[in-house]
N, C-alpha and C. Protein backbone atom coordinates (compact mmCIF):
# COMPACT_ATOMS: atom_id res chain seq x y z
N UNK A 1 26.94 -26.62 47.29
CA UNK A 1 26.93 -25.20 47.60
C UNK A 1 25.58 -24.85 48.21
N UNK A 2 25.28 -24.00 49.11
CA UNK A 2 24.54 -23.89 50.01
C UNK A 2 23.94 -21.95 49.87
N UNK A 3 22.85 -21.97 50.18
CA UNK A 3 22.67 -20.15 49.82
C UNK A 3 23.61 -19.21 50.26
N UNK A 4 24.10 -19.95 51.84
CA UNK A 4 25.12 -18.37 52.24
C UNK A 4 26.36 -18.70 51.10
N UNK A 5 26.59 -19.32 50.97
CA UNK A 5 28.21 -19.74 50.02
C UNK A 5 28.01 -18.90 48.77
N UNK A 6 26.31 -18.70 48.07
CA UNK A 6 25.81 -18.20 47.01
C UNK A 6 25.68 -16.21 47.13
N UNK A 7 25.24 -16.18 47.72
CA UNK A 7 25.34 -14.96 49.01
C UNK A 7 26.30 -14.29 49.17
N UNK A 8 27.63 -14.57 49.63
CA UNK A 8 28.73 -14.29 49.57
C UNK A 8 29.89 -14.07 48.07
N UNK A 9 29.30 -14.70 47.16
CA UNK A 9 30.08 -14.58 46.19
C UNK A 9 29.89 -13.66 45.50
N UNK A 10 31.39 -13.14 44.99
CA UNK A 10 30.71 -11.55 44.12
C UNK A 10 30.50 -12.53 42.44
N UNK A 11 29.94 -10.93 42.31
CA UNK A 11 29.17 -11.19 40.82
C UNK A 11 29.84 -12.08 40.23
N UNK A 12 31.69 -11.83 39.92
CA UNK A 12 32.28 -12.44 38.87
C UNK A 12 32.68 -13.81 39.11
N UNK A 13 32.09 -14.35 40.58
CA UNK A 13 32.51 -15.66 41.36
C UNK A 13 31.01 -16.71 39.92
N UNK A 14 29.96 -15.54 40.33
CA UNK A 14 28.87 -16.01 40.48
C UNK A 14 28.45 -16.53 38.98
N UNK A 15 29.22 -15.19 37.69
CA UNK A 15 29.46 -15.70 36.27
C UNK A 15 30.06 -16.85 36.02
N UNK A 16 30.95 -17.11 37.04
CA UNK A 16 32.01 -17.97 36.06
C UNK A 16 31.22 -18.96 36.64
N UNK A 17 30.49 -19.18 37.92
CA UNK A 17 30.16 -20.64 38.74
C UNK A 17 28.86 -21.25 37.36
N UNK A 18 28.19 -19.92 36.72
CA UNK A 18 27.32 -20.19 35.67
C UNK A 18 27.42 -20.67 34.65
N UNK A 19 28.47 -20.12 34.39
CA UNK A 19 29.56 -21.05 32.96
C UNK A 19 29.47 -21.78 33.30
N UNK A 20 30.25 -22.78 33.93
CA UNK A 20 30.73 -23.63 34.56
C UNK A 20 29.16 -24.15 34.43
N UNK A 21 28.61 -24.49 35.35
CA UNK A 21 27.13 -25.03 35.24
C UNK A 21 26.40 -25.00 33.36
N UNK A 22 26.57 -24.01 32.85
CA UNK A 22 26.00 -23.86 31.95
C UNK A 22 26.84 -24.95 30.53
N UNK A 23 28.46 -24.76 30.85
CA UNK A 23 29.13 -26.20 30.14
C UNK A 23 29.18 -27.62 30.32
N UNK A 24 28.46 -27.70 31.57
CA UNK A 24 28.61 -28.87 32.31
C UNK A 24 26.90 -29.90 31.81
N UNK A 25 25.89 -28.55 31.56
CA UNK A 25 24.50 -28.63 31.22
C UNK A 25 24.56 -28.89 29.67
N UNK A 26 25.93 -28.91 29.03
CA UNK A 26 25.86 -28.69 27.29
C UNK A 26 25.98 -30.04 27.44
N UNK A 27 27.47 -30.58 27.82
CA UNK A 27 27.45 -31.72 27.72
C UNK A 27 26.25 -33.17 27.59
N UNK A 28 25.02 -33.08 28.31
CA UNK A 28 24.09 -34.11 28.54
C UNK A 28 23.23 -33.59 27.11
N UNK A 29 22.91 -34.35 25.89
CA UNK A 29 21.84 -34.67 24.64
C UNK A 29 20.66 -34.89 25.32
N UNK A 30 20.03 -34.90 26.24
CA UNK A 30 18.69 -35.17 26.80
C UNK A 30 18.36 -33.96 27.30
N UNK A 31 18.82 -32.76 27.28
CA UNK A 31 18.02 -31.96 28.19
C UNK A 31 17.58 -30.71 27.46
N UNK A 32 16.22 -31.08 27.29
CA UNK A 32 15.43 -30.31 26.31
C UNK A 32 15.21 -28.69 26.84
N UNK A 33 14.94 -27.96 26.08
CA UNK A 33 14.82 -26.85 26.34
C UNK A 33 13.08 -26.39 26.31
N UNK A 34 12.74 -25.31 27.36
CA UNK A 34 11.45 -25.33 27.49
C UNK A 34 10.87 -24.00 26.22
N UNK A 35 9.34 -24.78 26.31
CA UNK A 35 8.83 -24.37 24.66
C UNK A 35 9.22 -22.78 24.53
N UNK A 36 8.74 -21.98 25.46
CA UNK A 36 9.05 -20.96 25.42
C UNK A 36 10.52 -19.98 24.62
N UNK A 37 11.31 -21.27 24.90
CA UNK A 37 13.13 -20.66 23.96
C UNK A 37 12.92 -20.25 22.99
N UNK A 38 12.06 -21.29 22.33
CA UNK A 38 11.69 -21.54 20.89
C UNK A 38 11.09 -20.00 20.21
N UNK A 39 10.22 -19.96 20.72
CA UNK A 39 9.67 -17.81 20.58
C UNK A 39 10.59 -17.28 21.10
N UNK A 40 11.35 -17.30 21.72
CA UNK A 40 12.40 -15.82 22.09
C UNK A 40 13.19 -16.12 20.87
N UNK A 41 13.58 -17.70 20.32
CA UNK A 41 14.68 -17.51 19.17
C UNK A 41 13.39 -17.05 17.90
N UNK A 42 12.89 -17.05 17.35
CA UNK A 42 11.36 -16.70 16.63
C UNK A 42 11.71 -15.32 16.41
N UNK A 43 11.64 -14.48 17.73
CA UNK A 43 11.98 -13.03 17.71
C UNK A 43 13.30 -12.61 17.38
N UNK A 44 14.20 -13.10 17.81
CA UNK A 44 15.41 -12.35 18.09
C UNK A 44 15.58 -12.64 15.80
N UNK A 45 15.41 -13.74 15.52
CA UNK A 45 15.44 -14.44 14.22
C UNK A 45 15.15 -13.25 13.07
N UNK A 46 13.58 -13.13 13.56
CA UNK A 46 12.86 -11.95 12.78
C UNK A 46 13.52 -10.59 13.26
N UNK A 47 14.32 -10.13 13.97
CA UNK A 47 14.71 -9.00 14.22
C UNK A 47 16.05 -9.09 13.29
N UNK A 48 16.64 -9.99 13.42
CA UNK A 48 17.93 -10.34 12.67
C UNK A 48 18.14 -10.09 11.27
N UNK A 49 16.89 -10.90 10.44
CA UNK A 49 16.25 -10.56 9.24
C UNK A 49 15.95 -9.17 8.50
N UNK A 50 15.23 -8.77 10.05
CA UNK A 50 15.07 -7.26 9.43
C UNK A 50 15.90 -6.12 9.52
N UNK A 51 17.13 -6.82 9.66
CA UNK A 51 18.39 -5.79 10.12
C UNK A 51 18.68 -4.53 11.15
N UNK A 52 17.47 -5.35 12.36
CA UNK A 52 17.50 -4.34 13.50
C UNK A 52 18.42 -5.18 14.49
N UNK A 53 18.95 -6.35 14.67
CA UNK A 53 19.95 -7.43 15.57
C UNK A 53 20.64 -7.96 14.72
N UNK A 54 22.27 -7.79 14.77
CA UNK A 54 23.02 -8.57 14.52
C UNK A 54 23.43 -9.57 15.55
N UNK A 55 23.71 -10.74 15.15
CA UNK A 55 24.49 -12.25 15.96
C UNK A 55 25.83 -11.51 16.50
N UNK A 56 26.38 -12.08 17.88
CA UNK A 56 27.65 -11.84 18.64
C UNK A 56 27.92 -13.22 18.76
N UNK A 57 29.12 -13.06 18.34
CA UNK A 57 30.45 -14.60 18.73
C UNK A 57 30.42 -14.61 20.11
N UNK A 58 30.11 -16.11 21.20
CA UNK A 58 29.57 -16.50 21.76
C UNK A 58 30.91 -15.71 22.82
N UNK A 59 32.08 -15.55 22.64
CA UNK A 59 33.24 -15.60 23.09
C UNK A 59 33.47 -13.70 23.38
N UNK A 60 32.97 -13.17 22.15
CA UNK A 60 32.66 -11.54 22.25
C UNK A 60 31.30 -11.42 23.43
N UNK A 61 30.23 -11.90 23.51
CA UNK A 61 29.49 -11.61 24.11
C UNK A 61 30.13 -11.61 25.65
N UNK A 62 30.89 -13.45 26.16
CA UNK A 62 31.38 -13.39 27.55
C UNK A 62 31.98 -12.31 27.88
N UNK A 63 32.75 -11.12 26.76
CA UNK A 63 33.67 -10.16 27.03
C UNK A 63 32.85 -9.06 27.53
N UNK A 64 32.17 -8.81 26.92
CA UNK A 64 30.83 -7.38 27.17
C UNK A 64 30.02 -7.95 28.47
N UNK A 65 29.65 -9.12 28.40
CA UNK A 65 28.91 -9.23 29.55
C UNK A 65 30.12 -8.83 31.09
N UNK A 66 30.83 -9.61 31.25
CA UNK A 66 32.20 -9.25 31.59
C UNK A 66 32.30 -7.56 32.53
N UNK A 67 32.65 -6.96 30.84
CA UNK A 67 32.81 -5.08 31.48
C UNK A 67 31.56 -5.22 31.36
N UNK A 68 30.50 -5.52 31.64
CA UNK A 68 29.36 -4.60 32.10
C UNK A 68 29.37 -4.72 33.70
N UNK A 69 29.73 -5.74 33.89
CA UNK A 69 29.29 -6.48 35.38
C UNK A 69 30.77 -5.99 36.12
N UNK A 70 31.67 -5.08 35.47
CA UNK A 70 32.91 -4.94 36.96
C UNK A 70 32.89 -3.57 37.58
């Protein structure tokens, strides 16, 4: 895929092409995540704790992200 091909696709081309990339990226055990993840999960953790963030089912979130983006 090439930028105009990227360019051309609407948003919901552009979610699913991410999925897609993003299941394809689960599959491989070698591909570490950069240090930085590690503090955003740190935060979101301690917010969780303190009962200002609740956790979303990975499957509820695709839905909301979804209607936000049509």
């Amino acid at each position: 895929m090439n930028a105009v091909a990227l360019t051309n696709m609407s948003l919901e081309e552009k979610l699913a092409t991410m999925e897609q990339i993003w299941d394809d990226l689960c599959q491989h055990q070698n591909v570490q995540s950069p240090n930085w993840h590690g503090d955003v999960l740190q935060i979101r953790e301690e917010k969780r704790l303190a009962g200002q963030e609740q956790p979303m089912d990975w499957q509820d979130a695709k839905k909301t992200i979804r209607q936000r983006t049509q």
